[in-house]
N, C-alpha and C. Protein backbone atom coordinates (compact mmCIF):
# COMPACT_ATOMS: atom_id res chain seq x y z
N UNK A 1 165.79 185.28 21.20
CA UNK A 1 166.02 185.43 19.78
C UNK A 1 165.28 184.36 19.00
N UNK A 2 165.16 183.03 19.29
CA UNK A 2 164.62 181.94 18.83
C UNK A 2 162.75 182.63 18.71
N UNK A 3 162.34 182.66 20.20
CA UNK A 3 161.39 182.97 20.42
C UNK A 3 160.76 184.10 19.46
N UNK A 4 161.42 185.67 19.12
CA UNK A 4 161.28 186.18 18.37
C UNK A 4 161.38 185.44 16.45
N UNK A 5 162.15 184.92 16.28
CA UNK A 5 162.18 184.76 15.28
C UNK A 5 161.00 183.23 14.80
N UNK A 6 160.21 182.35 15.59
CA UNK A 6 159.36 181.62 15.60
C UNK A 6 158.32 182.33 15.58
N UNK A 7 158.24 183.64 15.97
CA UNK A 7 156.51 184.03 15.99
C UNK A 7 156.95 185.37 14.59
N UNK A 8 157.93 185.77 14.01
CA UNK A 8 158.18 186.21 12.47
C UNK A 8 157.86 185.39 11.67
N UNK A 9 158.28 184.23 11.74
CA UNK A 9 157.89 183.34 10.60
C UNK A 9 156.79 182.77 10.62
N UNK A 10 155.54 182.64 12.23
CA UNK A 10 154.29 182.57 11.82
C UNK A 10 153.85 183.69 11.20
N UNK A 11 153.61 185.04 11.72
CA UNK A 11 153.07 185.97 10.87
C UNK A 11 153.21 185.75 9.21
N UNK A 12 154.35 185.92 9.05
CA UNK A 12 154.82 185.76 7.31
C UNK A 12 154.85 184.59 6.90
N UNK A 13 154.06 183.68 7.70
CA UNK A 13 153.05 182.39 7.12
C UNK A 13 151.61 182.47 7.25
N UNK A 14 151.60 183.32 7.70
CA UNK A 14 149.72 183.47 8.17
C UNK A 14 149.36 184.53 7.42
N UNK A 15 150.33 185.28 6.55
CA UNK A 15 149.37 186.52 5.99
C UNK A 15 149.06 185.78 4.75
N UNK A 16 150.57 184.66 4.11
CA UNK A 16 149.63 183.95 2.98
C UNK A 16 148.35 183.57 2.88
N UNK A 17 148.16 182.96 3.72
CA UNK A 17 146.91 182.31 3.82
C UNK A 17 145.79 183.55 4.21
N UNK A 18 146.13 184.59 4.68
CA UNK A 18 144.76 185.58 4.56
C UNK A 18 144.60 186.40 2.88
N UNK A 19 145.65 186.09 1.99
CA UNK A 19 145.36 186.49 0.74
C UNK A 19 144.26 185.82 -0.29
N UNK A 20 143.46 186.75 -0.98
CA UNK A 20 142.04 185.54 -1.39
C UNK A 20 142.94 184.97 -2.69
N UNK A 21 142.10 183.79 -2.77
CA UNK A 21 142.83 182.88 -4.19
C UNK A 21 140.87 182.91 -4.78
N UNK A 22 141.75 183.39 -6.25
CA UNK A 22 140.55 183.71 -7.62
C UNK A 22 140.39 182.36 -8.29
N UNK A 23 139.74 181.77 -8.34
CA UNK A 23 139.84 180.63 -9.63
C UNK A 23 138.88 181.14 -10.53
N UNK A 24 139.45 180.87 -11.66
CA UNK A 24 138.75 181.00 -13.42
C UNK A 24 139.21 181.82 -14.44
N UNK A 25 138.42 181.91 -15.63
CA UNK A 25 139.01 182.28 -16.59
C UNK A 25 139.84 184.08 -16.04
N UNK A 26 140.80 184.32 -16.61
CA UNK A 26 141.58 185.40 -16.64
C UNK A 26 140.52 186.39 -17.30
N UNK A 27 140.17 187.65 -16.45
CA UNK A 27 139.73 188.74 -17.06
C UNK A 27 140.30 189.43 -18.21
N UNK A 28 139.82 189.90 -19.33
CA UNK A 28 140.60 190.34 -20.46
C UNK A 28 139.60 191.88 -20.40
N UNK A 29 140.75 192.67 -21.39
CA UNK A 29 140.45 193.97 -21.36
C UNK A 29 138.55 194.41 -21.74
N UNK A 30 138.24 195.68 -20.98
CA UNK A 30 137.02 195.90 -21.35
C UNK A 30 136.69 196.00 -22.99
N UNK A 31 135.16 195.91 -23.21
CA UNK A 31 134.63 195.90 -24.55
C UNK A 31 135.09 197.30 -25.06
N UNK A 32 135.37 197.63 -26.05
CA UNK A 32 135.43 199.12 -26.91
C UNK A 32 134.11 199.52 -26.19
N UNK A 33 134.27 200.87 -26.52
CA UNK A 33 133.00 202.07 -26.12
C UNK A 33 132.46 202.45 -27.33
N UNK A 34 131.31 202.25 -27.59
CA UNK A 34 131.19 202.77 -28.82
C UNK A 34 130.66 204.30 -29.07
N UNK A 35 130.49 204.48 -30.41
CA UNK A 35 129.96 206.10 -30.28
C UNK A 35 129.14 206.13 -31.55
N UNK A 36 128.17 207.43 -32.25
CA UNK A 36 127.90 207.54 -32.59
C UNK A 36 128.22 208.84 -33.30
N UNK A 37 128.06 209.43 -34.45
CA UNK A 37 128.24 210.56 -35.03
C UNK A 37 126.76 211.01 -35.81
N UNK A 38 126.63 212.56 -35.47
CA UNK A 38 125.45 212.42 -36.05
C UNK A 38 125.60 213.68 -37.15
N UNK A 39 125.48 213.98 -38.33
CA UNK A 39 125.92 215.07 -38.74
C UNK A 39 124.22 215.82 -38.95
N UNK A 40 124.27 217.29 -39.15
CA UNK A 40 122.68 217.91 -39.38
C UNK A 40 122.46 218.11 -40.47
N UNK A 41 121.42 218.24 -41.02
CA UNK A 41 120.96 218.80 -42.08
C UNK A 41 119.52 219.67 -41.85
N UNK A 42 119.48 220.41 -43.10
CA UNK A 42 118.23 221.58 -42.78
C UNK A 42 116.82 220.25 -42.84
N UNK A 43 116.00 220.68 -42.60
CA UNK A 43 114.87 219.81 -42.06
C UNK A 43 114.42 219.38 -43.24
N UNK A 44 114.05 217.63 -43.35
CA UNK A 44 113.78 217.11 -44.30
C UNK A 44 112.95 217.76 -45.53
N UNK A 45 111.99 218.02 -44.90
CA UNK A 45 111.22 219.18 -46.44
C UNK A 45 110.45 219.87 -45.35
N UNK A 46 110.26 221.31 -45.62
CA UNK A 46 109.90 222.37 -44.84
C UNK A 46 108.30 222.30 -45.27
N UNK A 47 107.78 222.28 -46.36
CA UNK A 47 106.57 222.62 -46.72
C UNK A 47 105.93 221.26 -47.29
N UNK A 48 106.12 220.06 -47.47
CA UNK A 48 105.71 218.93 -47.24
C UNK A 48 106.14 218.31 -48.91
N UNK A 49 105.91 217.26 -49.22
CA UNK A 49 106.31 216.84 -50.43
C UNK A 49 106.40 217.53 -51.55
N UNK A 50 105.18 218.48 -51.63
CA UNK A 50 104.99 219.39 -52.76
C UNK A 50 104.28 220.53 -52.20
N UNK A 51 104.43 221.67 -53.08
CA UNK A 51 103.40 222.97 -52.98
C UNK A 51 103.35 223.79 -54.00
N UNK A 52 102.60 224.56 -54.18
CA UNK A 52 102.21 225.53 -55.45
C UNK A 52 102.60 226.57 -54.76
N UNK A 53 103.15 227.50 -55.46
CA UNK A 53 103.22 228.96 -55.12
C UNK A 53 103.22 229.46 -56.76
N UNK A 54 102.35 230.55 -56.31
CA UNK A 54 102.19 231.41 -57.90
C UNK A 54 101.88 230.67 -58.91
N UNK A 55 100.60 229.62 -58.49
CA UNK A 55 100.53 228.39 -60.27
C UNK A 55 102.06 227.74 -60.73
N UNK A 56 103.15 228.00 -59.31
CA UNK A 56 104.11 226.53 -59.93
C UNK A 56 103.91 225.51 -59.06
N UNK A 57 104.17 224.62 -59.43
CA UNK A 57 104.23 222.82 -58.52
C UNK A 57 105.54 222.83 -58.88
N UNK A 58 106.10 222.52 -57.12
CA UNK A 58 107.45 222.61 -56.63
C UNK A 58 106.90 221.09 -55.78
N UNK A 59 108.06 220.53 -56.50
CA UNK A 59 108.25 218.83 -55.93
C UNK A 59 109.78 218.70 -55.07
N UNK A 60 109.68 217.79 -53.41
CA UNK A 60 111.02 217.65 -52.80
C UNK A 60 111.76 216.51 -53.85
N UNK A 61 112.91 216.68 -54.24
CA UNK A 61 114.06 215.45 -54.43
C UNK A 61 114.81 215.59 -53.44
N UNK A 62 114.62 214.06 -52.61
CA UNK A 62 115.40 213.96 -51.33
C UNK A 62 117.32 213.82 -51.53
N UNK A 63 117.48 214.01 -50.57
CA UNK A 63 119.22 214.07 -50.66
C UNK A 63 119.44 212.78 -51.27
N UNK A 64 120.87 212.97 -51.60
CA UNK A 64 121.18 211.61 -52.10
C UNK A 64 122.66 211.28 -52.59
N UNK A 65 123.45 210.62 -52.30
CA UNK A 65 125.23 210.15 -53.03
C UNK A 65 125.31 210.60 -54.44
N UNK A 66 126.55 211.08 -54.51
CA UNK A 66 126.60 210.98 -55.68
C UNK A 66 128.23 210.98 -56.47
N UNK A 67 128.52 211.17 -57.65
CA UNK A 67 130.29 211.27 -57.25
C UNK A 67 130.17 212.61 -58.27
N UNK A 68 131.21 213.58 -57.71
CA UNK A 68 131.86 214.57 -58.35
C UNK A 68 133.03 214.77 -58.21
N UNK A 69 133.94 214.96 -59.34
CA UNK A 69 135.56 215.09 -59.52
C UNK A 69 135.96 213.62 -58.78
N UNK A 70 135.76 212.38 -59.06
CA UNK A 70 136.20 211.33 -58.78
C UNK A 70 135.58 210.95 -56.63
N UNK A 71 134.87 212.17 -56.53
CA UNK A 71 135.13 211.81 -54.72
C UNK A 71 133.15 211.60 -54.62
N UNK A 72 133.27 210.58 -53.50
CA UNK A 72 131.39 210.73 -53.02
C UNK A 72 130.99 212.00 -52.42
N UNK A 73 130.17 212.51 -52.89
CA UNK A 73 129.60 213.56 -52.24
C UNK A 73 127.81 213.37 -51.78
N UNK A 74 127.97 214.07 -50.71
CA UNK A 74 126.33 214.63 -50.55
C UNK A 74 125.73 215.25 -51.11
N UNK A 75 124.83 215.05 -51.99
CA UNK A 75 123.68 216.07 -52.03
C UNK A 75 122.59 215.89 -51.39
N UNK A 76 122.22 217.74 -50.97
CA UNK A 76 121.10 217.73 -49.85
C UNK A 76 120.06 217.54 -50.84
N UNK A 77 118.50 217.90 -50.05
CA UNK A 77 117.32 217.43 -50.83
C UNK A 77 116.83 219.31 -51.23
N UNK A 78 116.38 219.06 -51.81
CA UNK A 78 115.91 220.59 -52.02
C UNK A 78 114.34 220.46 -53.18
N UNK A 79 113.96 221.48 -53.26
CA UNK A 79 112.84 221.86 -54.41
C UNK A 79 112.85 222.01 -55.32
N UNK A 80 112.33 221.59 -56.58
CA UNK A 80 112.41 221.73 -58.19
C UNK A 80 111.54 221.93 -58.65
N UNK A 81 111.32 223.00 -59.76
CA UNK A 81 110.26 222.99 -60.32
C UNK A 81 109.65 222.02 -61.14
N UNK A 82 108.39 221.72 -61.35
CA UNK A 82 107.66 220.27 -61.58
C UNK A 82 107.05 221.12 -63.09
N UNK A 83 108.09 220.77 -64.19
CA UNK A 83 107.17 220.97 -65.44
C UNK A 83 106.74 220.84 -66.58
């Protein structure tokens, strides 16, 4: 009984010592993930800054912020007549 109980209490002294010991700063939670959002729009200007059709000059005004009824809104870019 002695005999048994001298070689229990080496084991469950010897597994301490096979556990690894960490030194240094404490790991803290990972960085955020970040993301991106991309929203679409129809293609910046289809026919290039300007063009004539039928003797008119049609000029792009690019999109742009703006406020309506108190809220920001988008406006897209579109074509105007130049006159």
């Amino acid at each position: 009984m002695k005999k048994s109980l001298i070689i229990l209490l080496g084991i469950v002294l010897s597994t301490g010592a096979c556990a690894p010991v960490v030194y240094g700063p404490p790991v803290g939670p990972a960085p955020r993930a970040g993301f991106a959002v991309a929203v679409d729009d129809r293609p910046y200007y289809t026919r290039g800054p300007y063009y004539v059709q039928r003797g008119r000059h049609y000029v792009w005004v690019p999109g742009h912020w703006s406020h309506r009824h108190g809220r920001r809104v988008w406006i897209h870019g579109h074509y105007i007549l130049r006159g």
